[in-house]
N, C-alpha and C. Protein backbone atom coordinates (compact mmCIF):
# COMPACT_ATOMS: atom_id res chain seq x y z
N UNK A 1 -14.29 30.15 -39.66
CA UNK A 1 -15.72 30.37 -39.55
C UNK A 1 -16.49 29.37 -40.41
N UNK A 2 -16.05 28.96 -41.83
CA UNK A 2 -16.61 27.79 -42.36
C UNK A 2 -16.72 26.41 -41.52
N UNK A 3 -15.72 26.37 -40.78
CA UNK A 3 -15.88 24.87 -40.47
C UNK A 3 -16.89 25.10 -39.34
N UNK A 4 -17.04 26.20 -39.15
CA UNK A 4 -17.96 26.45 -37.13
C UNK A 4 -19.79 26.41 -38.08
N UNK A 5 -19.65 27.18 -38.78
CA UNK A 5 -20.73 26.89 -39.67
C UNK A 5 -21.67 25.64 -40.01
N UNK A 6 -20.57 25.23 -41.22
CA UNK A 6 -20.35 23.93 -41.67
C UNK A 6 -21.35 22.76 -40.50
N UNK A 7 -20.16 22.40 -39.33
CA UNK A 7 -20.72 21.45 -38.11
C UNK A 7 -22.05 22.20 -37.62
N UNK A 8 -22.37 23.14 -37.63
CA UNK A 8 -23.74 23.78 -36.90
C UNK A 8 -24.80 23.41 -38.04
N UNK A 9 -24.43 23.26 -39.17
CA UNK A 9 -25.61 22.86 -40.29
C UNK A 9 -25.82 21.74 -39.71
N UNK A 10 -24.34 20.69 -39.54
CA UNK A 10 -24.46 19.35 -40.10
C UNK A 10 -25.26 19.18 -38.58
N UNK A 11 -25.23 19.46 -37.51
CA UNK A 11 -25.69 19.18 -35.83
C UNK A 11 -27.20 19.69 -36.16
N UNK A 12 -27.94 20.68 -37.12
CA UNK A 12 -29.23 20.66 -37.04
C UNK A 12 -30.01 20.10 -38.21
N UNK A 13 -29.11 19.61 -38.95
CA UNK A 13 -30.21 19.31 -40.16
C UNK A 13 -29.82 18.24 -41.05
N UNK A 14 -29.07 17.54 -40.70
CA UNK A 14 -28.41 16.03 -41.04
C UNK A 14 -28.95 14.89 -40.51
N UNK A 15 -29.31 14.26 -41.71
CA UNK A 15 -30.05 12.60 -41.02
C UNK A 15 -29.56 12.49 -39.20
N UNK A 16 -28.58 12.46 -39.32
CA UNK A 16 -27.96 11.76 -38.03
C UNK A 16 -28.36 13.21 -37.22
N UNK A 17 -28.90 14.25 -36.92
CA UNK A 17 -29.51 15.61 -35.94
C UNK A 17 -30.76 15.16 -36.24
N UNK A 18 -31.46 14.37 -37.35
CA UNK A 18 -32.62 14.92 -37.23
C UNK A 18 -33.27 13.50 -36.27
N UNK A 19 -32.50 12.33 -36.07
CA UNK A 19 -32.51 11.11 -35.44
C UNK A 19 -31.76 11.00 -34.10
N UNK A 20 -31.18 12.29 -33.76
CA UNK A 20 -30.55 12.57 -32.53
C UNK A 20 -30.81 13.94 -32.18
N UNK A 21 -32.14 14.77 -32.00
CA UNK A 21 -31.55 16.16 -32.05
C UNK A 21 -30.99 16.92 -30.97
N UNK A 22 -31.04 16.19 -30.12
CA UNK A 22 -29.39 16.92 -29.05
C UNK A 22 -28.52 17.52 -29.56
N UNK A 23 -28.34 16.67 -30.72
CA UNK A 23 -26.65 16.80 -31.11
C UNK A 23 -26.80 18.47 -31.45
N UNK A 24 -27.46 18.95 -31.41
CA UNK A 24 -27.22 20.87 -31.16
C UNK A 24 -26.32 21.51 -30.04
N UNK A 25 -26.57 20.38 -29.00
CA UNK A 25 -25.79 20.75 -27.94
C UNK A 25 -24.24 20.66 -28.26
N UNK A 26 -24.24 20.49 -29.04
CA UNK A 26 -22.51 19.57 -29.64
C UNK A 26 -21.76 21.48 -30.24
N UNK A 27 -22.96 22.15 -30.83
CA UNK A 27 -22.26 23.34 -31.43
C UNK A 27 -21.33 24.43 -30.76
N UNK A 28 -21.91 24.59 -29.84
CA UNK A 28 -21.07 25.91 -28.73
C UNK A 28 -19.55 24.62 -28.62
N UNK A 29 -19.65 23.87 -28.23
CA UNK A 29 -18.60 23.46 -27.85
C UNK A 29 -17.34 23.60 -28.92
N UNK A 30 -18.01 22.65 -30.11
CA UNK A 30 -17.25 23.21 -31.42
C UNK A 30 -16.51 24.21 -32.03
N UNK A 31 -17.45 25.30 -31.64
CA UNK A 31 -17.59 26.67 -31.87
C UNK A 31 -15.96 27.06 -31.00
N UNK A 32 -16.39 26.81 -29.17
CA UNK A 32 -15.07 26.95 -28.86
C UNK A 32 -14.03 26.59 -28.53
N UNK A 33 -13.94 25.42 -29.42
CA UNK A 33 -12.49 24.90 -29.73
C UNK A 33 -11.57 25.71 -31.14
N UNK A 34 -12.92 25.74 -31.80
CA UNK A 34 -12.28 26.83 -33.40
C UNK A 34 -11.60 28.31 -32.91
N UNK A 35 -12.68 28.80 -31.73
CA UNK A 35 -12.26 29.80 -31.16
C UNK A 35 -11.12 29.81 -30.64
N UNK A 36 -10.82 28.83 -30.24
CA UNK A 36 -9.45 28.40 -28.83
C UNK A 36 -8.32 28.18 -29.99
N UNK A 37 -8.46 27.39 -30.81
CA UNK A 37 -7.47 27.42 -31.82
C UNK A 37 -7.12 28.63 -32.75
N UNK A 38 -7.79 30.02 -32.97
CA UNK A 38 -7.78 31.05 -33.55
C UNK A 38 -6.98 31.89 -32.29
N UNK A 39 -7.56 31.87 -31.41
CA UNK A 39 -6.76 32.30 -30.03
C UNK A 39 -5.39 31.36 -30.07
N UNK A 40 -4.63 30.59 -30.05
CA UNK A 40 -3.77 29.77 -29.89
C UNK A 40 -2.69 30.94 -30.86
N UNK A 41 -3.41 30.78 -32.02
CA UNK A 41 -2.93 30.78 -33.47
C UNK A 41 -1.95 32.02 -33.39
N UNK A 42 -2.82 33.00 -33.42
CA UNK A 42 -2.40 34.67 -33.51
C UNK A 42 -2.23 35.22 -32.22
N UNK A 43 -2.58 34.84 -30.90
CA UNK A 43 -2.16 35.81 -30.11
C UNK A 43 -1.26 35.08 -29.38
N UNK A 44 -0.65 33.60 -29.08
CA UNK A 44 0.27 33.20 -28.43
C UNK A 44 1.31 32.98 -29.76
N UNK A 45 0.96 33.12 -30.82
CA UNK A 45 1.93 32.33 -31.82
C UNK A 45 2.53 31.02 -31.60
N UNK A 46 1.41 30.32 -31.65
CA UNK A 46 1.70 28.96 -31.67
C UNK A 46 1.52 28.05 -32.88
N UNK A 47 1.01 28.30 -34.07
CA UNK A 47 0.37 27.90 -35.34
C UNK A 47 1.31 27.03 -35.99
N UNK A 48 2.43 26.77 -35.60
CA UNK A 48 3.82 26.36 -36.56
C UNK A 48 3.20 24.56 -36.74
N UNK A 49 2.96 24.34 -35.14
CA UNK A 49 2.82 22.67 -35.14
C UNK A 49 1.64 22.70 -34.52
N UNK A 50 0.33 22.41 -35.13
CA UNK A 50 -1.13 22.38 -34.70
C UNK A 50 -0.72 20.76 -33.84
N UNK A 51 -0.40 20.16 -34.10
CA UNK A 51 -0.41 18.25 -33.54
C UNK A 51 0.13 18.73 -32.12
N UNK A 52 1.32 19.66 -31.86
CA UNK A 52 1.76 20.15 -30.53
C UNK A 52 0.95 20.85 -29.78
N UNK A 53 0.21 21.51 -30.63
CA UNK A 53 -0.62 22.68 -29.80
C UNK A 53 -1.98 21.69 -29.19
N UNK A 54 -2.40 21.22 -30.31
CA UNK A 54 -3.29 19.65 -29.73
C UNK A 54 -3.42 18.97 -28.57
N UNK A 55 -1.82 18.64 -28.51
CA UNK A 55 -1.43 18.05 -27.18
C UNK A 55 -1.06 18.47 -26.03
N UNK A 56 -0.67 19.51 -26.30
CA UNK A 56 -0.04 20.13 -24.66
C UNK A 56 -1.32 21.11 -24.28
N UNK A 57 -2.47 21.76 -24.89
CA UNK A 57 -3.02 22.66 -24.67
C UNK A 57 -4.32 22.19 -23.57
N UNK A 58 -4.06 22.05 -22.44
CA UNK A 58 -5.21 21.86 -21.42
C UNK A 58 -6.51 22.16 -21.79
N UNK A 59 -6.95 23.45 -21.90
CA UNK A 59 -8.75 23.83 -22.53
C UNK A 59 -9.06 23.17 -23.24
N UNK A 60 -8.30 23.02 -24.24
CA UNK A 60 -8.38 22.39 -25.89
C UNK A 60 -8.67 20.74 -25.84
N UNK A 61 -8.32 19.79 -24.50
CA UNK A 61 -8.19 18.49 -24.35
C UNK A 61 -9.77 18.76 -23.44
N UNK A 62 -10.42 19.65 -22.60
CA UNK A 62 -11.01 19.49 -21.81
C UNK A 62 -12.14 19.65 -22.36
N UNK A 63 -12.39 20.63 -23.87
CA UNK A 63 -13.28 20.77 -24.54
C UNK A 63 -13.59 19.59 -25.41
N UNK A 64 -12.62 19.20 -25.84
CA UNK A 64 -13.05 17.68 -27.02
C UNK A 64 -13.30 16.49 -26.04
N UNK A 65 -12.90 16.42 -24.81
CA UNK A 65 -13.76 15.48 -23.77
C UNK A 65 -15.02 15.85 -23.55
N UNK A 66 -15.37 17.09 -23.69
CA UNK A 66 -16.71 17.25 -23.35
C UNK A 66 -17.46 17.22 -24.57
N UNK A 67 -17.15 17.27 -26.03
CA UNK A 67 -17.68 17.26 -26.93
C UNK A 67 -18.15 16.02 -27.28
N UNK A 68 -16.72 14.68 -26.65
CA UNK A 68 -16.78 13.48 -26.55
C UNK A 68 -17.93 12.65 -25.84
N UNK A 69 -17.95 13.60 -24.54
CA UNK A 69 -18.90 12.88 -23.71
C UNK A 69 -20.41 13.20 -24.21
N UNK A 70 -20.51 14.96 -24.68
CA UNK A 70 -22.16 14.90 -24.88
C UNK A 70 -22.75 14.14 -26.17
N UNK A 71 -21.75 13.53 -27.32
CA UNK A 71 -22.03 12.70 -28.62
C UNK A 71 -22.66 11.78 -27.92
N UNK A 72 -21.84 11.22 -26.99
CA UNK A 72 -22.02 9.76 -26.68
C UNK A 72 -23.04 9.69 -25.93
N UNK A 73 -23.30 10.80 -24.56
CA UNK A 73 -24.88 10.84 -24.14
C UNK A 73 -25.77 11.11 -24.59
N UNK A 74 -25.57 12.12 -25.71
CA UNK A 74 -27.13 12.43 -26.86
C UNK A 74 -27.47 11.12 -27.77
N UNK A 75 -26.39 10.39 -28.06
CA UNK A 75 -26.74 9.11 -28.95
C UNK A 75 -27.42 8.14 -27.73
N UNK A 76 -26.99 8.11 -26.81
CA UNK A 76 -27.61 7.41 -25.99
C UNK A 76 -29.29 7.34 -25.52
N UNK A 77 -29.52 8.57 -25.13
CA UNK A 77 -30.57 9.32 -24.09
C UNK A 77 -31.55 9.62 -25.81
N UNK A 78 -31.45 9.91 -26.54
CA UNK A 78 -32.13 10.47 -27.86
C UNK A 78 -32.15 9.34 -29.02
């Protein structure tokens, strides 16, 4: 929950949000990857090798592409 926090400060109130403020759109996404990895963690028991779970986990690759893509269009468009 700190780090989901943490990035939701830094996306509304950091030089770089207050010179891009899209980058809000960046939080839900964040939010559910922390989620997806807490889900990973405890209910599949997968926690041993996070770098494995990283890689093989489909949602988890489809969410940081999209987190990827809206940085790069809010820096763009804003």
């Amino acid at each position: 929950s700190a780090a989901s926090v943490t990035y939701a400060v830094y996306a509304i109130s950091s030089h770089t949000a207050v010179a891009h403020p899209g980058l809000v759109l960046t939080v839900p996404v964040v939010l559910y990857c922390v989620l997806r990895y807490i889900y990973l963690v405890f209910h599949r028991e997968q926690g041993g090798q996070p770098e494995e779970m990283l890689l093989t986990d489909r949602p988890l690759h489809t969410a940081i592409l999209l987190w990827g893509l809206l940085v790069v269009g809010i820096f763009i468009w804003f």
